[in-house]
Protein backbone atom coordinates (compact mmCIF):
# COMPACT_ATOMS: atom_id res chain seq x y z
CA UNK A 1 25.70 -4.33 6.96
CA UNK A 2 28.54 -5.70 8.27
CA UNK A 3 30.98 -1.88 7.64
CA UNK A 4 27.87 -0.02 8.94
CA UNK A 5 27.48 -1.80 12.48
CA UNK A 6 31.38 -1.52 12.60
CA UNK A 7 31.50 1.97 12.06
CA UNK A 8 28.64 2.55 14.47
CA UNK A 9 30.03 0.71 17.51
CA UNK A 10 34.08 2.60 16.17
CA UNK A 11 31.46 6.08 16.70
CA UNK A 12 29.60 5.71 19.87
CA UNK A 13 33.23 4.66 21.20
CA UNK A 14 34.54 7.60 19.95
CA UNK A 15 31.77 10.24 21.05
CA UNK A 16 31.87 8.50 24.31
CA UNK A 17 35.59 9.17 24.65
CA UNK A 18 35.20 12.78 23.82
CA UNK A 19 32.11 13.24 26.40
CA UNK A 20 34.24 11.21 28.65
CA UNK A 21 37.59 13.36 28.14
CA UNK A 22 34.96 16.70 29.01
CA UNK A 23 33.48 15.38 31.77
CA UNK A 24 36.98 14.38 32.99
CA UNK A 25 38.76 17.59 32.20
CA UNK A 26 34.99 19.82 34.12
CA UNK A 27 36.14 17.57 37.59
CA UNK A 28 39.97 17.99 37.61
CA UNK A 29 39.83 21.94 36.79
CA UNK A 30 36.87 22.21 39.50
CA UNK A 31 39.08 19.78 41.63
CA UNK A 32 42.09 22.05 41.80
CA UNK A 33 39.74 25.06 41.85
CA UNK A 34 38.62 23.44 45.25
CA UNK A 35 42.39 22.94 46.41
CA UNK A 36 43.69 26.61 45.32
CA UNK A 37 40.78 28.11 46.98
CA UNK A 38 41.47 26.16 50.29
CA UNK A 39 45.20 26.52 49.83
CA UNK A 40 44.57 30.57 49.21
CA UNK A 41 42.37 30.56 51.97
CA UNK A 42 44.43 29.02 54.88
CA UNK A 43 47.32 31.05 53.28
CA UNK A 44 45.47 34.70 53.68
CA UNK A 45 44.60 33.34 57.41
CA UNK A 46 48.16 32.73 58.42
CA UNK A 47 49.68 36.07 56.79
CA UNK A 48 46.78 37.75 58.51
CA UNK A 49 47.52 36.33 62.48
CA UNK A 50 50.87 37.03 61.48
CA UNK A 51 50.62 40.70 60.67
CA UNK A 52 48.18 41.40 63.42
CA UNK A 53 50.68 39.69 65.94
CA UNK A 54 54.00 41.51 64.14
CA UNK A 55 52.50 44.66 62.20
CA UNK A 56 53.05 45.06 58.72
CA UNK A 57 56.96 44.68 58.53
CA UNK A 58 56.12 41.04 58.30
CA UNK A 59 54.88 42.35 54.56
CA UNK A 60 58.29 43.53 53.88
CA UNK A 61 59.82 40.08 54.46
CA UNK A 62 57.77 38.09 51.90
CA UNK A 63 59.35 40.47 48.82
CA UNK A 64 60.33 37.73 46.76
CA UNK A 65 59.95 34.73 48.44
CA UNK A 66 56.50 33.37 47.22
CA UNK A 67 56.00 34.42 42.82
CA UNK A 68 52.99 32.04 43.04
CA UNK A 69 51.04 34.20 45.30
CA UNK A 70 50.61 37.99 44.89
CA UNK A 71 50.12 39.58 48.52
CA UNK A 72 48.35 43.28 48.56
CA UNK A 73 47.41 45.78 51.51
CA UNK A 74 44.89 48.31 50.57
CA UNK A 75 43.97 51.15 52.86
CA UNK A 76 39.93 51.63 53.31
CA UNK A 77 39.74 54.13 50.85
CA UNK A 78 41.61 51.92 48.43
CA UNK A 79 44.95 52.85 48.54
CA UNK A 80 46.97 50.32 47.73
CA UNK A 81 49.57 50.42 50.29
CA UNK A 82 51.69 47.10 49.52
CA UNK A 83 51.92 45.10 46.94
CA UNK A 84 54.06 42.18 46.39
CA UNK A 85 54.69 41.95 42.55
CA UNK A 86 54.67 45.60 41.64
CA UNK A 87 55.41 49.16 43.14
CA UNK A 88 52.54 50.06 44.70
CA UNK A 89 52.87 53.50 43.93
CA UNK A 90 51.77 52.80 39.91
CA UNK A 91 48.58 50.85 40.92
CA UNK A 92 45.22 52.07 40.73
CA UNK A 93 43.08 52.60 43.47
CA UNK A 94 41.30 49.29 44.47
CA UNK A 95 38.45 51.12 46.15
CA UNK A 96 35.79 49.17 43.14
CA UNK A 97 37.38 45.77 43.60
CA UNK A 98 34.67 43.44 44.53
CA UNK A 99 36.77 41.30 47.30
CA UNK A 100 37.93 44.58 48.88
CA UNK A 101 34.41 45.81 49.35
CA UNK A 102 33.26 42.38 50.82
CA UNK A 103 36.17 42.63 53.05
CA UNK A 104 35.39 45.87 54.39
CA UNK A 105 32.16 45.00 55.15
CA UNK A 106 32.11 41.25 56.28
CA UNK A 107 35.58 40.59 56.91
CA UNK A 108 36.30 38.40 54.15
CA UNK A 109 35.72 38.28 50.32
CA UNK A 110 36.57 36.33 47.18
CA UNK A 111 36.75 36.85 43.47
CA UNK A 112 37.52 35.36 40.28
CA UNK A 113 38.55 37.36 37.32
CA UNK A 114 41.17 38.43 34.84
CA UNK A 115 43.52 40.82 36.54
CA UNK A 116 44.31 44.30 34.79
CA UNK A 117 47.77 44.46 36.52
CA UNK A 118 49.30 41.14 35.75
CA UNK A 119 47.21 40.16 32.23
CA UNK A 120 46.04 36.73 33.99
CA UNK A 121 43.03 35.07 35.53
CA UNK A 122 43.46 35.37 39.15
CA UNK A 123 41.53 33.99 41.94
CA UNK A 124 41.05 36.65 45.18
CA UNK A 125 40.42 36.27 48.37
CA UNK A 126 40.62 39.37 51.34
CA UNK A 127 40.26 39.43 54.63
CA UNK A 128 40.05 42.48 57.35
CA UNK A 129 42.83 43.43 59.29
CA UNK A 130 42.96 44.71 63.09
CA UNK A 131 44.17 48.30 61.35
CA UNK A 132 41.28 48.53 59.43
CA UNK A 133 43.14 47.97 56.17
CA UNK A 134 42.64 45.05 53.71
CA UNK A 135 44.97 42.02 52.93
CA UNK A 136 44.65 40.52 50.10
CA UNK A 137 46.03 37.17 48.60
CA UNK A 138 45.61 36.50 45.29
CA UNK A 139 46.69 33.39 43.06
CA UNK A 140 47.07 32.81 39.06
CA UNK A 141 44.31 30.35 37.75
CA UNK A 142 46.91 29.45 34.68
CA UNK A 143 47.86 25.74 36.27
CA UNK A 144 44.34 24.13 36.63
CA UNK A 145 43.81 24.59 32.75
CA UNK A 146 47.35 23.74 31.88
CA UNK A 147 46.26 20.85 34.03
CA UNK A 148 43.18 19.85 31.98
CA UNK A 149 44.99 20.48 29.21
CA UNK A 150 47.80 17.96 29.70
CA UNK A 151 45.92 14.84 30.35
CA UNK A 152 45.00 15.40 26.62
CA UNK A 153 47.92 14.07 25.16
CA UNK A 154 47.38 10.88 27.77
CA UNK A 155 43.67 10.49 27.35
CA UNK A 156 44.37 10.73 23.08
CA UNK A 157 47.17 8.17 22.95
CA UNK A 158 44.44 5.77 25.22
CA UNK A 159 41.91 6.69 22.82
CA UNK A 160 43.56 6.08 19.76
CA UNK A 161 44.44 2.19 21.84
CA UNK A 162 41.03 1.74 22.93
CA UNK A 163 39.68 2.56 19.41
CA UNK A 164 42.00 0.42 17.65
CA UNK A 165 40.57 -2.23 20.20
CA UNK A 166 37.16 -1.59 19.63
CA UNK A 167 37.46 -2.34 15.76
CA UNK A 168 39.09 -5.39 16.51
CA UNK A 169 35.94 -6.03 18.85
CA UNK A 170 33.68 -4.92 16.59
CA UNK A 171 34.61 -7.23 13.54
CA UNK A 172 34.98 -10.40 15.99
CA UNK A 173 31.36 -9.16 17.21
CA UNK A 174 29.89 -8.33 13.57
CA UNK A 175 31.00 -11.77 12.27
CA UNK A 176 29.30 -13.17 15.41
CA UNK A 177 26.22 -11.99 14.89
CA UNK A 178 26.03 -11.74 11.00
CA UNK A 179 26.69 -15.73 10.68
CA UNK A 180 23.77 -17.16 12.00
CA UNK A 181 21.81 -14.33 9.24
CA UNK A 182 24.55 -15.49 6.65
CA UNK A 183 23.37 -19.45 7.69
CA UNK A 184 19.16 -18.83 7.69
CA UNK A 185 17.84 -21.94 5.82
CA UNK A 186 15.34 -19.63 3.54
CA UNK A 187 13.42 -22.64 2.56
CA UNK A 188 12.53 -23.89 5.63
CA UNK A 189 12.44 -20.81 7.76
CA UNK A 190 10.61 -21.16 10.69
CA UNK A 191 13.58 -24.75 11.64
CA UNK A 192 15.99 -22.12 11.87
CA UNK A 193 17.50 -21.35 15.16
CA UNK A 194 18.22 -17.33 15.75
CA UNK A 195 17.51 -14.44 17.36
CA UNK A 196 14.06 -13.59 18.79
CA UNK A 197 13.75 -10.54 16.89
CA UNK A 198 13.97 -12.23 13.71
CA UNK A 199 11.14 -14.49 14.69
CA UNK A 200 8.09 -12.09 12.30
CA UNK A 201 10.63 -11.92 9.56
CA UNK A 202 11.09 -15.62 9.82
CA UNK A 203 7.26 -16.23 9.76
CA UNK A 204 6.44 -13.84 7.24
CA UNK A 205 9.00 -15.94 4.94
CA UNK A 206 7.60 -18.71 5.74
CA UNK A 207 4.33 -17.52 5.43
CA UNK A 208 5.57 -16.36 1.98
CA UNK A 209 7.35 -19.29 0.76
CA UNK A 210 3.89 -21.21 1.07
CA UNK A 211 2.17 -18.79 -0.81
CA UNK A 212 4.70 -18.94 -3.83
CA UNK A 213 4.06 -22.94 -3.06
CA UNK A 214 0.55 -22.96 -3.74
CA UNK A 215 0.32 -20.26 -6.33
CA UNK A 216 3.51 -22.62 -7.92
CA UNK A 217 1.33 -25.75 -7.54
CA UNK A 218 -2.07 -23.92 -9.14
CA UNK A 219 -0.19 -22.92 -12.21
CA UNK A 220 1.07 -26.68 -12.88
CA UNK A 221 -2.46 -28.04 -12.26
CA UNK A 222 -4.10 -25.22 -14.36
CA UNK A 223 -1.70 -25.68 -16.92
CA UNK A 224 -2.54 -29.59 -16.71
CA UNK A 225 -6.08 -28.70 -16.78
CA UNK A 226 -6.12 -26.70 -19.72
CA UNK A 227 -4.21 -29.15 -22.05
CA UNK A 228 -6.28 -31.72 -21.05
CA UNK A 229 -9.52 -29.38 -21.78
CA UNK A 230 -7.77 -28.50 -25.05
CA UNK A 231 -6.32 -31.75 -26.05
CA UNK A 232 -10.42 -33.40 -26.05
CA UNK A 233 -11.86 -30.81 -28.23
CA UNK A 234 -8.87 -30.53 -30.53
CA UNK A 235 -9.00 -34.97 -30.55
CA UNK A 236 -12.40 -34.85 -31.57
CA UNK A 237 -12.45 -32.33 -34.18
CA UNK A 238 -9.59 -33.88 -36.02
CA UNK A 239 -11.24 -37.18 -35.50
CA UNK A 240 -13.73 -35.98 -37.44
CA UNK A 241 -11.94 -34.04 -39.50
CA UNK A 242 -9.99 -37.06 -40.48
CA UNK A 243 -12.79 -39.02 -41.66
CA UNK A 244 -14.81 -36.77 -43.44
CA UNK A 245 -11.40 -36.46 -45.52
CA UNK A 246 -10.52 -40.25 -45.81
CA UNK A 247 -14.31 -40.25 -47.43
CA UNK A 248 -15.33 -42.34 -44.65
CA UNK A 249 -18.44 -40.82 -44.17
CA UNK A 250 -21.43 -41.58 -45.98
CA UNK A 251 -23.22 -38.17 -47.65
CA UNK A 252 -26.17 -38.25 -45.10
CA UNK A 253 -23.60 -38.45 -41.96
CA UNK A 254 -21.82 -35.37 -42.81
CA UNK A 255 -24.13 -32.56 -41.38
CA UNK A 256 -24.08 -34.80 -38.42
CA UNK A 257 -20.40 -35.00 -38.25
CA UNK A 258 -20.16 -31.30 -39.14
CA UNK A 259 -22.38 -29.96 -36.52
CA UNK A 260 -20.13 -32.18 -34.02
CA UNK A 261 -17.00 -30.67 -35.36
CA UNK A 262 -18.67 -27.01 -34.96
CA UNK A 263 -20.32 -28.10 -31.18
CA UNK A 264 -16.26 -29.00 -30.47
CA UNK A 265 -15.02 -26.06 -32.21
CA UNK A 266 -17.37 -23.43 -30.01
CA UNK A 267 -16.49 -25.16 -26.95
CA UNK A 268 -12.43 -24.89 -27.59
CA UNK A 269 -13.50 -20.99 -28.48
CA UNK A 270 -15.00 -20.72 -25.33
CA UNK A 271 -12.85 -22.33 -23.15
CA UNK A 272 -9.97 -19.99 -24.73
CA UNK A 273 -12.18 -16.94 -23.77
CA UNK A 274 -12.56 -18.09 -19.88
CA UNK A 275 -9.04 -19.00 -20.09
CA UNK A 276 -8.31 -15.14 -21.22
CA UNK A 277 -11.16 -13.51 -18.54
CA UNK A 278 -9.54 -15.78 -15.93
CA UNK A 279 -6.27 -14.32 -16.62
CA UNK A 280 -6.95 -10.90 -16.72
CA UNK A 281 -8.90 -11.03 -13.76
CA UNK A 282 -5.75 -12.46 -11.96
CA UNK A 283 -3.58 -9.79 -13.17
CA UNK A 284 -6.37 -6.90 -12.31
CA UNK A 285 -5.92 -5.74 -15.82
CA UNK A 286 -9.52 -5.44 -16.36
CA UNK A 287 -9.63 -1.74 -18.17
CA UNK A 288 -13.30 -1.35 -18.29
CA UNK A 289 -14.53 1.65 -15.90
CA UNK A 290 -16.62 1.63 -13.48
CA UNK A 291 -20.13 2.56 -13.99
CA UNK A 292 -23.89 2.62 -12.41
CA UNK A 293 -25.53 -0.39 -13.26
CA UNK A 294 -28.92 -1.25 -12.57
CA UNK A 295 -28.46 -5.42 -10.97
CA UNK A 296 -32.10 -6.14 -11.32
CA UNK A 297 -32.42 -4.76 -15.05
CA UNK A 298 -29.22 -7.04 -15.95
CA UNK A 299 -30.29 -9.84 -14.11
CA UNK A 300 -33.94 -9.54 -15.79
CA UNK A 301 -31.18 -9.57 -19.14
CA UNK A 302 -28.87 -12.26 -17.94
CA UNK A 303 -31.96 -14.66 -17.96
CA UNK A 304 -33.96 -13.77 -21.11
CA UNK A 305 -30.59 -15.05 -22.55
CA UNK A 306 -30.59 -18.40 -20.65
CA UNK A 307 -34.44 -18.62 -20.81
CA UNK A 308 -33.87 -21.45 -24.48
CA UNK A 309 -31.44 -23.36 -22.37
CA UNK A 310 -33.99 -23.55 -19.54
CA UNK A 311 -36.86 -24.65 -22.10
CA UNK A 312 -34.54 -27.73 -22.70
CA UNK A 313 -35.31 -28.92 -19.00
CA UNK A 314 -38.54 -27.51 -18.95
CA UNK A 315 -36.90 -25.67 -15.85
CA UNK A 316 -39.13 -22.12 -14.70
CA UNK A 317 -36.81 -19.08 -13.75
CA UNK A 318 -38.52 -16.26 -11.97
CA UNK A 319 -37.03 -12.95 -10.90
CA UNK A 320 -38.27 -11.21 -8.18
CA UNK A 321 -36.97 -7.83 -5.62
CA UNK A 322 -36.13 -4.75 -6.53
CA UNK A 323 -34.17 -2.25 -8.79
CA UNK A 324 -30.97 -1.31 -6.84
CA UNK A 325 -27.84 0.86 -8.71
CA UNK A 326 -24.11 -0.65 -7.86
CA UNK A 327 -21.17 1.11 -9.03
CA UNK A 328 -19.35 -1.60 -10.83
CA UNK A 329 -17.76 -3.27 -14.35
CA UNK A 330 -21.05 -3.69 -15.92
CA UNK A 331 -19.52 -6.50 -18.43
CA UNK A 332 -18.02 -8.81 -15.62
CA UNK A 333 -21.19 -8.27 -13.40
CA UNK A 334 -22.88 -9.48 -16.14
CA UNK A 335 -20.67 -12.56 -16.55
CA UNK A 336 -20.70 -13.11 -12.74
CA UNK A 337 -24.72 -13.57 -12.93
CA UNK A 338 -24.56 -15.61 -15.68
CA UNK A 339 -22.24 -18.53 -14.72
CA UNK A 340 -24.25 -18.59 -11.78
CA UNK A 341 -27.40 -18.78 -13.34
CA UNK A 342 -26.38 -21.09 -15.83
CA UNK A 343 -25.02 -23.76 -13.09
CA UNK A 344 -28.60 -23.27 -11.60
CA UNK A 345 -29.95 -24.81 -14.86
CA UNK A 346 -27.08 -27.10 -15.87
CA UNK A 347 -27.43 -28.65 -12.44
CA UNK A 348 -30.86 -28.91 -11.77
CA UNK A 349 -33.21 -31.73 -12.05
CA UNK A 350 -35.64 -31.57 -15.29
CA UNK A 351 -39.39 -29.49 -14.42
CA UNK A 352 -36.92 -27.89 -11.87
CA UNK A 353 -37.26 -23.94 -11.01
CA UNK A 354 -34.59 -21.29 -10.53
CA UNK A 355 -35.15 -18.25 -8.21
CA UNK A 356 -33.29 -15.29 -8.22
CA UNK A 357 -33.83 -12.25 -5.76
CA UNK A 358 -32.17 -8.54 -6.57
CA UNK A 359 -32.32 -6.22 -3.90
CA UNK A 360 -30.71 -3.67 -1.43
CA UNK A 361 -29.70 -4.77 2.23
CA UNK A 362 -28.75 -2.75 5.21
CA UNK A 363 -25.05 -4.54 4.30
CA UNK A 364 -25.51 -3.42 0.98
CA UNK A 365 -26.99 -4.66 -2.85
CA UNK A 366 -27.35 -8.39 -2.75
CA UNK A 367 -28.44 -10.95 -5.76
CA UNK A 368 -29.85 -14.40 -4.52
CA UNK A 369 -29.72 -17.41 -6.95
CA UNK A 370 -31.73 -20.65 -5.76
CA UNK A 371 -32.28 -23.77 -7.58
CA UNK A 372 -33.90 -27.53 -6.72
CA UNK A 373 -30.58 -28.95 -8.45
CA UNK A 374 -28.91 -31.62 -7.48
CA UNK A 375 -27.47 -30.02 -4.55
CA UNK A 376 -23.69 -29.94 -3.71
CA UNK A 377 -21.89 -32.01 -1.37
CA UNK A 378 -20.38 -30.28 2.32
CA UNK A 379 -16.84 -31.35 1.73
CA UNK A 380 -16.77 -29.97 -2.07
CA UNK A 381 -18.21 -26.50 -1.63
CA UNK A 382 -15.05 -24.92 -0.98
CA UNK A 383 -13.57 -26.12 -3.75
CA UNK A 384 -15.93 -25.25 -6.46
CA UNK A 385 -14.91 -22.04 -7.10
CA UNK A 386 -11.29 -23.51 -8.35
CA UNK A 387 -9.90 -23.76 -11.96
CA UNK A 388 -12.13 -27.34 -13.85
CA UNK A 389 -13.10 -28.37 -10.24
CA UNK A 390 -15.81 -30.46 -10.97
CA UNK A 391 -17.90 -32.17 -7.91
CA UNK A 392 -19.43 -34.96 -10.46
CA UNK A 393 -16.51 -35.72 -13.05
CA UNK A 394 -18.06 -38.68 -15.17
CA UNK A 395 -21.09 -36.33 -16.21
CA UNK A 396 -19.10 -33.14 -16.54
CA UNK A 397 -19.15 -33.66 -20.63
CA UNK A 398 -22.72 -34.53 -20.68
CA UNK A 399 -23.65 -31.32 -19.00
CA UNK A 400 -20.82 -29.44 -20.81
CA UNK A 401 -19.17 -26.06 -19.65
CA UNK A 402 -15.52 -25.03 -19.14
CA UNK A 403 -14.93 -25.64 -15.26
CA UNK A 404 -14.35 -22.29 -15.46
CA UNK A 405 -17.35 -20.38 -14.57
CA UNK A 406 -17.35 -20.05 -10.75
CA UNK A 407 -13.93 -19.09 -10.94
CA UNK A 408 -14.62 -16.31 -12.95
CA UNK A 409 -17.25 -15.76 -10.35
CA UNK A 410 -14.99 -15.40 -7.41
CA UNK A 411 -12.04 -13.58 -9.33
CA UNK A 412 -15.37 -10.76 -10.12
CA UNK A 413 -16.23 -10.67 -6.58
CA UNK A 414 -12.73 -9.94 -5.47
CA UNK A 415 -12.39 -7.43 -8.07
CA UNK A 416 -15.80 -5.24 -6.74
CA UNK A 417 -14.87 -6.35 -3.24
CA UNK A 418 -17.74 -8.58 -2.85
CA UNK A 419 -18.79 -11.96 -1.34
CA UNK A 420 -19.99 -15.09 -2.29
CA UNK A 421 -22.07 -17.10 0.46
CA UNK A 422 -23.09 -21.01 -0.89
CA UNK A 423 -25.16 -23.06 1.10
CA UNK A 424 -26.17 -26.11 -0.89
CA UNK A 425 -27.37 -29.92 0.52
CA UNK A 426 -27.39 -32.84 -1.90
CA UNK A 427 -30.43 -33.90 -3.23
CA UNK A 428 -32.03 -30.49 -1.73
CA UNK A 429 -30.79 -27.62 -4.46
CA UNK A 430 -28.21 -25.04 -4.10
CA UNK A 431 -28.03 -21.44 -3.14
CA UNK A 432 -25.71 -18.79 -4.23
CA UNK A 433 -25.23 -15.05 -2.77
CA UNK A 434 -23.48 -12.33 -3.90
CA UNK A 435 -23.00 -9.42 -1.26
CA UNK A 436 -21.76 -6.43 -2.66
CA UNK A 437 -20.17 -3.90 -0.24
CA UNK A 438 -22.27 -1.02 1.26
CA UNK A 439 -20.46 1.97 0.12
CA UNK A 440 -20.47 0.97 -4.21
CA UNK A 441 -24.32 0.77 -3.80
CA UNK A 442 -26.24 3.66 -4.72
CA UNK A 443 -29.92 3.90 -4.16
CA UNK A 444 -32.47 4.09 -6.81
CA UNK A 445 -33.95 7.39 -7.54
């Protein structure tokens, strides 16, 4: 960063220079242009009083005394009847010269060309004479770009100085501006004092670092969680395990102990299978397609299956709305239903009811799970949906489960890009919403 801002500021010094050195080189040639035409000008005036005062022999005096200006007489017909560098007898008839025509018919007349009798760039300027003829005084070009040229070697030898400076400049500068960069505090960003422009990197770090924070602090609790969900299944069945070998048990107590041992055993087995959904459901690594799937058919389903564990309450589930096709993972839609059905029954009061609505919506497919359950207390409801968050923790054996079920809830609802809406009172039951977005529904034909 440091080589690329150096080499920047070293370039626009540089291209600056050059522009500079053009610009400069466009006003000094125009600048003398501006001189030699004045000087030419006031020249061609004098020689012209002079030779309408004196007559031409004044021509005859100037042989050789000015080389920097070339003096010509031309006749009206273009004659060339003096000239001051060459015998005028070898020059062409100047008839077609564009200052000579001017002349002849305003009085005056300029041009600026290369001339085919001395092999330079000339600047002309004519003027009328009382005799009719044409004087003409005429001036080599050579010395304003000789003139341009030669502050080069100046304006290169300040270049080379003022680059040479500018590096220096630049590195102090970089070094400035780098260090306060080179000195962020990255863990604390937003204490850091800098530049303004650095302000919505700053926050996004920030924003960033708490992130990585949280997600740090989830995977220590969820790793506490889960050996402490591990560790009281795994106590038990060696408990048991342990007696039944010691011969501690009497023969009677042993299908007792055994079906204990198998109760522990299923619930380690399924904890390790929410553990493994929950998981791939974080990492999106689901690889099940997408497919149409009927949400009132597999609801109807999802609660023949619970429909033995409601008997146990004497708890009534009814399902009422309508069929309605979503375009979704049939297998976690099915899972999604489920926990929530089953924490309908696991937390409602015994001769309780369950009532679940299926339908379409003008926001899209919706399922609707009420129950008169225990109800769930305001400051806990956004919290239920984390990893073995349980709202009552000294019954959470007796009613068993993982503390992993509405987690796999929300991790499904994120993956179909749905919502779940809970609105629950204690004492007063619970209700649970899923709203699926409008454009995965499909309407039933």
């Amino acid at each position: 960063m440091k080589k690329k801002i150096q080499r920047s500021m070293v370039l626009i010094l540089f291209v600056t220079l050059i522009l500079f050195y053009g610009i400069l080189a466009v006003i000094l040639y125009n600048h003398n242009l501006s001189i030699l035409e004045g000087e030419v000008r006031q020249e061609a005036k004098y020689i012209q009083a002079a030779i309408n005062i004196s007559g031409t022999d004044y021509l005859e005096q100037m042989d050789g005394v000015d080389w920097d200006t070339r003096l010509t007489q031309i006749a009206p017909d273009g004659e060339v009847l003096y000239d001051s560098r060459r015998d005028e007898t070898d020059i062409e008839n100047h008839s077609s010269r564009p200052e000579v025509q001017s002349a002849l018919d305003n009085g005056t007349g300029e041009d600026v060309r290369m001339s085919d009798t001395v092999g330079r760039e000339m600047y002309y300027y004519a003027v009328l004479l009382n005799d009719g003829s044409v004087l003409r005084v005429a001036r080599s070009m050579d010395g304003l770009m000789r003139t341009a040229i030669n502050v080069f070697p100046v304006m290169g030898v300040l270049a080379l100085l003022m680059i040479g400076l500018a590096i220096l400049l630049a590195r102090w500068q970089t070094k400035r501006l780098i260090k306060p960069i080179n000195e962020l505090d990255l863990d604390h960003p937003l204490e850091n004092d800098v530049y303004p422009e650095l302000e919505p990197l700053l926050i996004a770090m920030d924003r960033q670092n708490k992130e990585k924070e949280a997600v740090s602090n989830m995977r220590k609790e969820f790793s506490a969680n889960v050996s402490h969900e591990l560790k009281t299944p795994l106590t038990s069945i060696s408990g048991y395990a342990e007696i039944m070998k010691n011969g501690m048990v009497r023969p009677a107590d042993i299908p007792v102990f055994s079906e204990r041992i198998y109760k522990e055993a299923r619930r380690l087995i399924t904890l390790v299978e929410d553990i493994i959904k929950l998981s791939k459901l974080d990492e999106e690594s689901v690889e099940l397609e997408k497919q149409k799937v009927n949400l009132y058919e597999l609801t109807r389903e999802v609660v023949s299956r619970l429909a033995p564990q409601a008997a146990q309450k004497n708890i009534r589930m009814e399902v009422t709305g309508e069929p309605v096709m979503y375009n979704g993972i049939r297998q976690i839609l099915d899972e999604m239903v489920y926990n929530i059905c089953e924490n309908a029954i696991k937390y409602n009061n015994d001769n309780g009811r369950v009532s679940i609505w299926v339908g379409d919506t003008l926001e899209g497919a919706k399922i609707c799970v009420s129950d008169t359950g225990i109800g769930i207390p305001k400051e806990h409801q956004e919290r239920i949906f984390e990893r073995f968050y349980r709202v009552d923790k000294s019954h959470s054996k007796e009613r068993g489960g993982t503390g992993l079920g509405l987690s796999i809830v929300k991790h499904g609802a994120i993956l179909h890009g749905a919502k779940v809406i809970v609105d629950s009172e204690p004492g007063k039951g619970t209700r649970m919403e899923i709203h699926f977005p409008k454009e995965e529904t499909i309407g039933q034909k």
